[in-house]
N, C-alpha and C. Protein backbone atom coordinates (compact mmCIF):
# COMPACT_ATOMS: atom_id res chain seq x y z
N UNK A 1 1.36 -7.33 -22.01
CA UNK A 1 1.76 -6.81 -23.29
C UNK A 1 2.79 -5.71 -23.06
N UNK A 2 3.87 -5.55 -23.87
CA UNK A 2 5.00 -4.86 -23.72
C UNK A 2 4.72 -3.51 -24.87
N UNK A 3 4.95 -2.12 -24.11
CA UNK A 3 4.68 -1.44 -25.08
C UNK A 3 6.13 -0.54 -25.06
N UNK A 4 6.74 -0.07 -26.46
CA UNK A 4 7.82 0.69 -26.32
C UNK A 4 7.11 2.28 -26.60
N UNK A 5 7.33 2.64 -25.40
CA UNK A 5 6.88 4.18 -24.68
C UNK A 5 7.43 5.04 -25.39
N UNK A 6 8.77 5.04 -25.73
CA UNK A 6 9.52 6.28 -26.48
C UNK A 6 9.41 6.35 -27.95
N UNK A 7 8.25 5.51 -28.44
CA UNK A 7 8.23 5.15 -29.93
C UNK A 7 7.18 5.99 -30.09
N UNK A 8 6.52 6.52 -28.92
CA UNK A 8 5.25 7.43 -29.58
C UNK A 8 5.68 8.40 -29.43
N UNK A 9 6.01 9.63 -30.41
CA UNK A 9 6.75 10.46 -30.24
C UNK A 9 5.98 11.60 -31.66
N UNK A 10 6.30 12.58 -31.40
CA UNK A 10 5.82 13.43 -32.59
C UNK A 10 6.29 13.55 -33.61
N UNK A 11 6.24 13.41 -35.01
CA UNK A 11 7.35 13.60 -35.84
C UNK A 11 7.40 14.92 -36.54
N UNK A 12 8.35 15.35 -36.28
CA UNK A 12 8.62 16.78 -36.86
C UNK A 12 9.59 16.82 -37.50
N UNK A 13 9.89 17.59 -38.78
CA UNK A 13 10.78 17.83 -39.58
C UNK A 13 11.63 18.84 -39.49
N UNK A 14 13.11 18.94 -39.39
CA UNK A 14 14.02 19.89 -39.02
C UNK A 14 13.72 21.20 -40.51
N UNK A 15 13.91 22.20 -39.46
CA UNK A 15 13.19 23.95 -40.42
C UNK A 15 14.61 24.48 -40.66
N UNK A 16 14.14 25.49 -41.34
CA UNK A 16 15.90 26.50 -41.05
C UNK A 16 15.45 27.48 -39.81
N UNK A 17 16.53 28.37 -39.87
CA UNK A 17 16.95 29.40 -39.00
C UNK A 17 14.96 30.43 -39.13
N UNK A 18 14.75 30.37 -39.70
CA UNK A 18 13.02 30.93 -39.79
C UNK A 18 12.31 30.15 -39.05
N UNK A 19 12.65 29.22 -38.85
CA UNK A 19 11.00 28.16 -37.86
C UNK A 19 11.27 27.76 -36.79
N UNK A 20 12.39 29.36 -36.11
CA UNK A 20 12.36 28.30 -34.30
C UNK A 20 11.19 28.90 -33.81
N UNK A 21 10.40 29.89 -34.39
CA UNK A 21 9.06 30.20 -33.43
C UNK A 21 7.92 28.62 -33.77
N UNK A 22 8.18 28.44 -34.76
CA UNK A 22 7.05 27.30 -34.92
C UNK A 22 8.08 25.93 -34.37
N UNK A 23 8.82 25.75 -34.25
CA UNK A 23 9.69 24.75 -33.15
C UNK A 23 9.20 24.92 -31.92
N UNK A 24 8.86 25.87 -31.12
CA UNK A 24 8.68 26.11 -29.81
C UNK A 24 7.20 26.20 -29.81
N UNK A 25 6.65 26.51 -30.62
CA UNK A 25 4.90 26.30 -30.40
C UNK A 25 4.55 25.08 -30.79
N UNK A 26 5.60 24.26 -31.54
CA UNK A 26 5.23 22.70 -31.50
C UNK A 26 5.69 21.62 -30.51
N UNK A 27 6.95 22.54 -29.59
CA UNK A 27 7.20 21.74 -28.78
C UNK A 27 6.21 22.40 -27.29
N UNK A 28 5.43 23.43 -27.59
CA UNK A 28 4.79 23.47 -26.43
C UNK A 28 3.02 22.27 -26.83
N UNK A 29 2.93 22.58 -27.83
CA UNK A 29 1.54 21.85 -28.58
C UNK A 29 1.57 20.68 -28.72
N UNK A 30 2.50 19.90 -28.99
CA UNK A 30 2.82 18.77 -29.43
C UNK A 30 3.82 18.18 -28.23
N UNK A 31 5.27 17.94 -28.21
CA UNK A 31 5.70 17.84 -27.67
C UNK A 31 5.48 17.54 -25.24
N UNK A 32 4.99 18.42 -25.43
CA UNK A 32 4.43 18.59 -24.09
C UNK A 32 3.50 17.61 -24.21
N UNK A 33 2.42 17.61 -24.85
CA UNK A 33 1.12 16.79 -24.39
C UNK A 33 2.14 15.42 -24.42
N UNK A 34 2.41 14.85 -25.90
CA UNK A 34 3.02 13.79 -25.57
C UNK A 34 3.83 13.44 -24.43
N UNK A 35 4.77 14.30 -23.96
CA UNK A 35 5.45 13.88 -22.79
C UNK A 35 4.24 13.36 -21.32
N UNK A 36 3.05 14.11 -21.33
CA UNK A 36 2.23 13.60 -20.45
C UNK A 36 1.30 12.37 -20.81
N UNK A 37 1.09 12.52 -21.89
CA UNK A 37 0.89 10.69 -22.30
C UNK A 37 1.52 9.73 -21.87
N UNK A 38 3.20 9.87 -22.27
CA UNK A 38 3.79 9.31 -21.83
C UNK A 38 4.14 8.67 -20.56
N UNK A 39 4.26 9.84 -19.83
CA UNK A 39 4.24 9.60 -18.26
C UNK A 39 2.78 8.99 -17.78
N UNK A 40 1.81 9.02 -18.34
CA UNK A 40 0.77 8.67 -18.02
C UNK A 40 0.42 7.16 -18.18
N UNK A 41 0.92 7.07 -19.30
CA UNK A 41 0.84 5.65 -20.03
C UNK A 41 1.98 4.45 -19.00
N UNK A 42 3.16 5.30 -18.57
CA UNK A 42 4.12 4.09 -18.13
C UNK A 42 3.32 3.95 -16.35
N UNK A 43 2.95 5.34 -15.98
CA UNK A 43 2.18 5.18 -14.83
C UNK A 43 1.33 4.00 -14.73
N UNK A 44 0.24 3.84 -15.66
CA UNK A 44 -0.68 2.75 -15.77
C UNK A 44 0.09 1.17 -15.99
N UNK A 45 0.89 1.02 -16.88
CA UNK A 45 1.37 0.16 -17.37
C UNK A 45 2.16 -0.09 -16.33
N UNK A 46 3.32 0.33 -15.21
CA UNK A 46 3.66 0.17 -13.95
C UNK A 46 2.72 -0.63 -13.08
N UNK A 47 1.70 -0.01 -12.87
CA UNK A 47 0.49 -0.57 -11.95
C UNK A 47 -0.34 -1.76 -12.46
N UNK A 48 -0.16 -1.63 -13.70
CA UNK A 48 -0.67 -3.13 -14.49
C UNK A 48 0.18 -4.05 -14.33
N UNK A 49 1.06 -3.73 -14.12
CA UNK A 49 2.59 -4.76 -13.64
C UNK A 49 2.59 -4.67 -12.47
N UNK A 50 2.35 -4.13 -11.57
CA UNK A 50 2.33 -4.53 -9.89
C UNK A 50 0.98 -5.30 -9.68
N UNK A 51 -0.14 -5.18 -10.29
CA UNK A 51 -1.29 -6.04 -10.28
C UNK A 51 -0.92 -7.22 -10.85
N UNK A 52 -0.48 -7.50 -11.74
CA UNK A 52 -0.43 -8.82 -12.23
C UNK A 52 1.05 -9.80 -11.67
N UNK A 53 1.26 -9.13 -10.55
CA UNK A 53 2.31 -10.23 -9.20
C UNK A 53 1.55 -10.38 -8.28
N UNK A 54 0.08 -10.33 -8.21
CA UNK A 54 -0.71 -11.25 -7.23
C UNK A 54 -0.94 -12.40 -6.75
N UNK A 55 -0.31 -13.46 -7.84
CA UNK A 55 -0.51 -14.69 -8.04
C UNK A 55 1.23 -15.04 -7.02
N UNK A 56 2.11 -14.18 -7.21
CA UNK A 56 3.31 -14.75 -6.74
C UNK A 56 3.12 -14.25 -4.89
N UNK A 57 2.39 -13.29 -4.92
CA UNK A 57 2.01 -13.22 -3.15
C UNK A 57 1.16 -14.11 -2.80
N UNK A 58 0.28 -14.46 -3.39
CA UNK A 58 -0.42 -15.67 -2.87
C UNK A 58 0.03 -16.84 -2.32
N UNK A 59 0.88 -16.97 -3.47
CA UNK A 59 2.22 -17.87 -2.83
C UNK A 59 2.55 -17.98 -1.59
N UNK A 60 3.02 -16.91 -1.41
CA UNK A 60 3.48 -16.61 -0.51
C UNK A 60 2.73 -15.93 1.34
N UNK A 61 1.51 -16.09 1.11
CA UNK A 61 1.02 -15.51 2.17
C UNK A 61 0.96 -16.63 3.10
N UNK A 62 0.95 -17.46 2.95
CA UNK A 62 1.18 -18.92 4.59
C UNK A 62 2.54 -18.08 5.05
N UNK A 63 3.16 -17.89 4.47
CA UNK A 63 4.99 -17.88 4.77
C UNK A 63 5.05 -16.90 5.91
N UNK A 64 3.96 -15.27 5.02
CA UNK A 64 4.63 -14.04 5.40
C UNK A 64 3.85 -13.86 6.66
N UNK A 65 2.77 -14.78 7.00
CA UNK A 65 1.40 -15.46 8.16
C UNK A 65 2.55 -15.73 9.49
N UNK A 66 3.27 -16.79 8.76
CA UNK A 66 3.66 -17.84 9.86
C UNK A 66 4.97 -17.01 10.41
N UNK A 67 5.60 -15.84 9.67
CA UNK A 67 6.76 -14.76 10.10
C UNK A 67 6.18 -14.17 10.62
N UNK A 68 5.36 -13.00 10.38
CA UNK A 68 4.28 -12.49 11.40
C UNK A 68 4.34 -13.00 13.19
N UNK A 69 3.46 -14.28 12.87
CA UNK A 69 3.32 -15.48 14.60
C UNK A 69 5.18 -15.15 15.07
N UNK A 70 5.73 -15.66 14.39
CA UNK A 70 7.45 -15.70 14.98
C UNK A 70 7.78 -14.17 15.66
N UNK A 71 7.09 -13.06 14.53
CA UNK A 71 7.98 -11.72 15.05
C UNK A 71 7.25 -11.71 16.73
N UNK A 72 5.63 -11.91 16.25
CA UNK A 72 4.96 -11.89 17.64
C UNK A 72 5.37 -12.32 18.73
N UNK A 73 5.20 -13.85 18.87
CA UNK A 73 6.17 -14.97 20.17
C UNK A 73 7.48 -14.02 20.56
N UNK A 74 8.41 -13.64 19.24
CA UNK A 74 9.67 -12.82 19.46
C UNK A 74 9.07 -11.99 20.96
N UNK A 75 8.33 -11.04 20.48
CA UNK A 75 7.75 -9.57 21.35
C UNK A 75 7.19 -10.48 22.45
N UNK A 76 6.91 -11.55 22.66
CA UNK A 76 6.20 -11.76 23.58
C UNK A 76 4.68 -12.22 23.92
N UNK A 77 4.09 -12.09 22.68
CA UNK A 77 2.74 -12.28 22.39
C UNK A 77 2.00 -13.22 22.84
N UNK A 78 2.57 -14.48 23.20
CA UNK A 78 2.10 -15.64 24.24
C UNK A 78 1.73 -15.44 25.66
N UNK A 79 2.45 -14.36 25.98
CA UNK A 79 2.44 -14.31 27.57
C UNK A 79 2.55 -12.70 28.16
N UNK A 80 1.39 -11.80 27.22
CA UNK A 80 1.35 -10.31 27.82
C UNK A 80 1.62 -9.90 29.43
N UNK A 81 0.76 -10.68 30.00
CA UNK A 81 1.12 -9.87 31.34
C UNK A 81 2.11 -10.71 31.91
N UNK A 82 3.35 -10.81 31.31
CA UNK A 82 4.48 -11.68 32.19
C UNK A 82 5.62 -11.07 31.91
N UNK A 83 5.29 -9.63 31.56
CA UNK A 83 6.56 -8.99 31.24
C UNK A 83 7.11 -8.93 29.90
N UNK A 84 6.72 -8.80 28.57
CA UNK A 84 6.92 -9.04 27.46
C UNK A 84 7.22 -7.81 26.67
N UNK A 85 7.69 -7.40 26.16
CA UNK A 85 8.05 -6.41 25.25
C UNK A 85 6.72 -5.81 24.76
N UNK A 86 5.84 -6.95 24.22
CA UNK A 86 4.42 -5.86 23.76
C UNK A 86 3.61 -5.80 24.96
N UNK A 87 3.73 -6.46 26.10
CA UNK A 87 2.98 -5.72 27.89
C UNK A 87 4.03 -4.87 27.59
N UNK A 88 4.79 -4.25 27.74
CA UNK A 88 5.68 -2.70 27.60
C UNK A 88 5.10 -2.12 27.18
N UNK A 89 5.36 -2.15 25.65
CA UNK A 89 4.67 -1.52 24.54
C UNK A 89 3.36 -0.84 24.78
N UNK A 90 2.37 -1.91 25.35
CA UNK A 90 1.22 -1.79 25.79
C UNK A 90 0.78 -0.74 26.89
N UNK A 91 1.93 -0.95 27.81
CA UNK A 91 1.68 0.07 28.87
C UNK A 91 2.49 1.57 28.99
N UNK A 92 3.18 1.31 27.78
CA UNK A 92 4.11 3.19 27.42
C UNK A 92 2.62 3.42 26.66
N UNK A 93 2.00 2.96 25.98
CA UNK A 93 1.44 3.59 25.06
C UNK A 93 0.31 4.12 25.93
N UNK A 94 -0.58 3.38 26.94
CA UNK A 94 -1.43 3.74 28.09
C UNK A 94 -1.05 5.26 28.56
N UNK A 95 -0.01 5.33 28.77
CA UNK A 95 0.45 6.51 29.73
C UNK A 95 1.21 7.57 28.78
N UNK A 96 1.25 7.33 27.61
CA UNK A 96 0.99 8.39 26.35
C UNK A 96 -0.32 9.01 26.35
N UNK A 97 -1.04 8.08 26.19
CA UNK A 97 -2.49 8.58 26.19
C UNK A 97 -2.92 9.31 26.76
N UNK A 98 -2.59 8.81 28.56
CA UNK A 98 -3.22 9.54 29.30
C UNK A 98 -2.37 11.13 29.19
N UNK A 99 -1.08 10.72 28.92
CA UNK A 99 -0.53 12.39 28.97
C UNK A 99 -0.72 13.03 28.13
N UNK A 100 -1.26 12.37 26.88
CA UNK A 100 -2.08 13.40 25.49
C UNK A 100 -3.34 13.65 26.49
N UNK A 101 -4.02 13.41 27.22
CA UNK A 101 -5.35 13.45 27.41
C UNK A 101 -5.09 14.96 28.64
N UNK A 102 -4.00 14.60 29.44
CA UNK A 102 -4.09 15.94 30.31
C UNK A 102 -3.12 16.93 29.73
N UNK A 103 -2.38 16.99 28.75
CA UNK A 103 -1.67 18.12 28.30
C UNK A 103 -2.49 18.29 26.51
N UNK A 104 -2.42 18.15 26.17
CA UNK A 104 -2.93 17.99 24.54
C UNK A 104 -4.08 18.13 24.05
N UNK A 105 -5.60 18.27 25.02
CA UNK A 105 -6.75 17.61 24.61
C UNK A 105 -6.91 17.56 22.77
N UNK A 106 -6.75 18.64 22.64
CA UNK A 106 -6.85 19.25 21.25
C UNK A 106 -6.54 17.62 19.95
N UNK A 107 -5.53 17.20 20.17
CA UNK A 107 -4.63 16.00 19.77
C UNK A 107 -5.08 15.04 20.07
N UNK A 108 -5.81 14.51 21.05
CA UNK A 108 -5.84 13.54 21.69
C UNK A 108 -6.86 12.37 21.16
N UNK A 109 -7.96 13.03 20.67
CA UNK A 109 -8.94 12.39 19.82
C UNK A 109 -7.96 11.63 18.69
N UNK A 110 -7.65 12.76 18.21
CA UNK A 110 -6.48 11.59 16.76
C UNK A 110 -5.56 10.86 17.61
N UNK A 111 -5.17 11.09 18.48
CA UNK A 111 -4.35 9.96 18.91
C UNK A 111 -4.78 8.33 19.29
N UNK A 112 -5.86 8.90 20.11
CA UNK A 112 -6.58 7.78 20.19
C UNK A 112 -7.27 7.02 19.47
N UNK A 113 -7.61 7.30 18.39
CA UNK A 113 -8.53 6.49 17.07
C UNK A 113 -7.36 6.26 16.30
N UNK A 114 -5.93 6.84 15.90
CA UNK A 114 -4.54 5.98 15.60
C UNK A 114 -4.84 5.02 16.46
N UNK A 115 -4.80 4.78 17.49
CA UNK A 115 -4.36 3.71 18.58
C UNK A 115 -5.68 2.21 18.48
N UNK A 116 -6.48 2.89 18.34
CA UNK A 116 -7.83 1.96 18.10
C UNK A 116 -7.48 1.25 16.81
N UNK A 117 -7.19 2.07 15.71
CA UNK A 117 -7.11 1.38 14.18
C UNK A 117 -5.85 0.77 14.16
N UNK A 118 -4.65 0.94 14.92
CA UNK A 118 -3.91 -0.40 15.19
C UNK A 118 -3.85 -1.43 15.97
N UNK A 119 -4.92 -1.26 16.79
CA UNK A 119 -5.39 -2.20 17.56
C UNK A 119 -6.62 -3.30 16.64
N UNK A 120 -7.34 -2.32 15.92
CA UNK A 120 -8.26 -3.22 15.20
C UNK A 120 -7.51 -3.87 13.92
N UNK A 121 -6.28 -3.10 13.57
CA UNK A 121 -5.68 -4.43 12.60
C UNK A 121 -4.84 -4.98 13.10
N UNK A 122 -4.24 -5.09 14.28
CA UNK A 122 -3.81 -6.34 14.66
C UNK A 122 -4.65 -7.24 15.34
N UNK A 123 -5.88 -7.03 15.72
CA UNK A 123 -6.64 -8.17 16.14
C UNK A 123 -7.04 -8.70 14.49
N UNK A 124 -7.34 -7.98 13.59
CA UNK A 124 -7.85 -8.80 12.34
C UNK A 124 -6.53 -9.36 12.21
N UNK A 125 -5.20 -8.79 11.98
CA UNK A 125 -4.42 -9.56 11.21
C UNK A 125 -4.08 -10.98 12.47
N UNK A 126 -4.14 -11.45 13.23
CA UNK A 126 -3.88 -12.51 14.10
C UNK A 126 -5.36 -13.22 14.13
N UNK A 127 -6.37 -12.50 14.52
CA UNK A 127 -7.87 -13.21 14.54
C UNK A 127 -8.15 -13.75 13.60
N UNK A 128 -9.27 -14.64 13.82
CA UNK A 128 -10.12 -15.69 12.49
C UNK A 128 -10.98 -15.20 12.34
N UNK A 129 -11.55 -15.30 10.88
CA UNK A 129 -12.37 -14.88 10.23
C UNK A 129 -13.15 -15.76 9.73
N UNK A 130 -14.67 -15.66 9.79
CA UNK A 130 -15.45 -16.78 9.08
C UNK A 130 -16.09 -16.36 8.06
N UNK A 131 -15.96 -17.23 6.99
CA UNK A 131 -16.41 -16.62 5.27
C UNK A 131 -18.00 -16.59 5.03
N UNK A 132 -18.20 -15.99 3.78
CA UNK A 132 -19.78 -16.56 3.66
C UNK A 132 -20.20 -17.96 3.85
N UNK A 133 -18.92 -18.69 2.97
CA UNK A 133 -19.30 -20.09 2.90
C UNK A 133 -18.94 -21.18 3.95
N UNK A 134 -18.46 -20.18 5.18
CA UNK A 134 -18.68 -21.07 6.60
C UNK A 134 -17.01 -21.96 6.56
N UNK A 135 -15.85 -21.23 6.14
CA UNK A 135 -14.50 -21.62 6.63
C UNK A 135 -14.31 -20.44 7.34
N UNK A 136 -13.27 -21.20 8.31
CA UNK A 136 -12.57 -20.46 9.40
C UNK A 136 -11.31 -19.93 8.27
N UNK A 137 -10.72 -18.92 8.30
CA UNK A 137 -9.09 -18.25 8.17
C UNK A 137 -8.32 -17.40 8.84
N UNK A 138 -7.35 -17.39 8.91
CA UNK A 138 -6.80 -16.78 9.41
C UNK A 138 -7.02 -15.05 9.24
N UNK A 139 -7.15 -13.76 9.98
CA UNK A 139 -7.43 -12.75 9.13
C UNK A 139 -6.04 -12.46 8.18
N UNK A 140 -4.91 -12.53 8.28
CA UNK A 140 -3.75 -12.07 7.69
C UNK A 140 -4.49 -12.66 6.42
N UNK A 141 -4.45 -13.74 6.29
CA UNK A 141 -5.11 -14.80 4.87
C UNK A 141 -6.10 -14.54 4.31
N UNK A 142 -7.37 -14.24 4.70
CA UNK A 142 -8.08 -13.50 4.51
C UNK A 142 -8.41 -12.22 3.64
N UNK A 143 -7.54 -11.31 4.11
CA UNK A 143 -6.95 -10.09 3.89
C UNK A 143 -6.29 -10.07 2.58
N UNK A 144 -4.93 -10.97 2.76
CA UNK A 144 -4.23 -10.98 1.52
C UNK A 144 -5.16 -11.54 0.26
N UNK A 145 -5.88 -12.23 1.02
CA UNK A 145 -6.84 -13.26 -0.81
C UNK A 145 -7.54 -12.44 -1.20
N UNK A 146 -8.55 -11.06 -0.15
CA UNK A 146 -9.31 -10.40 -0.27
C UNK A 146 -8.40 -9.29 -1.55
N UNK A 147 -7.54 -9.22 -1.37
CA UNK A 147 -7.24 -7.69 -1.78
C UNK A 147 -6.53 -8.80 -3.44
N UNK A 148 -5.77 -9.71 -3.20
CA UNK A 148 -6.04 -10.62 -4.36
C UNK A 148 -7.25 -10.01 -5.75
N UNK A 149 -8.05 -10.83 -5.31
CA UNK A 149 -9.29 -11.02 -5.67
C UNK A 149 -9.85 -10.16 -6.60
N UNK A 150 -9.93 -8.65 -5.40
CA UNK A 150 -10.17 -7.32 -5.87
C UNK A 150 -9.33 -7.09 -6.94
N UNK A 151 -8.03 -7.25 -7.01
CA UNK A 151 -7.10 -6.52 -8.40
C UNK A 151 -7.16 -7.46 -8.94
N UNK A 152 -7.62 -9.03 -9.53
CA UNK A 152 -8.35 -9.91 -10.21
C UNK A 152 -9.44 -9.01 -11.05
N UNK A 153 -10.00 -8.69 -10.07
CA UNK A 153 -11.75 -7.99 -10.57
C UNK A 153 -11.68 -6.77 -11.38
N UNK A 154 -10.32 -5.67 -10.86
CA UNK A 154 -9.66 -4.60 -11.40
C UNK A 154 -9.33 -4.84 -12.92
N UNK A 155 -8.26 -5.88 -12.62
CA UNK A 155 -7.86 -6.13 -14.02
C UNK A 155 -8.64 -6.46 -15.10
């Protein structure tokens, strides 16, 4: 549903040269609140419109799955210990660690649980997942239907 935002507005009647004090206590009383309605209202109505393009990502999640696998193979992802951009990746980030661990301690905890929680979503987003009802998916697929679903349930 389409709503025109600037139509809710206060209506006030032009005063003479005597009513700019009651001009300014109506534009602090009146005026103001409405402007935060406003902003409030297109806020929601924004997000009611980014929820209701769920149906066009759905679409689209085999696609943005099977780009994903490509960027991977790209990096190397078939063949880690053969020299691959993510075995690199893999082993700068090792010897980050360890040098957060002997210069940094302080840091090092957050560094390392960053490092864990992108490790645990890229094993979900590449790993399979098995449902209640006993199909295999992909996690990327998974994921995307899951969060689907939820702003289904939202709406």
């Amino acid at each position: 549903m389409k709503y025109l935002i600037d139509s809710y507005t206060a209506y006030m009647v032009n005063g003479g040269l005597l009513d700019k004090g009651s001009e300014v206590v109506n534009w602090f009383f009146i005026e103001l609140p409405f402007f935060f309605l406003r902003m409030g209202a297109m806020i929601f109505l924004i997000m009611e419109n980014v929820m209701n393009q769920s149906d066009y990502f759905v679409g689209k999640q085999q696609e943005a799955y099977d780009y994903s696998l490509d960027i991977l193979k790209g990096f190397g992802g078939t063949g880690i210990v053969k020299g691959s951009l993510l075995g690199l990746a893999i082993i700068l980030s090792a010897y980050y660690l360890l040098y957060s661990f002997f210069s940094n301690r302080r840091n090092f905890m957050k560094s390392l649980l960053h490092y864990f929680a992108v490790f645990a979503f890229f094993i979900c987003w590449f790993g399979q997942v098995k449902t209640i009802d006993g199909k295999t998916q992909n996690g990327a697929i998974f994921l995307i239907s899951s969060v689907s679903e939820m702003t289904k349930q939202v709406q």
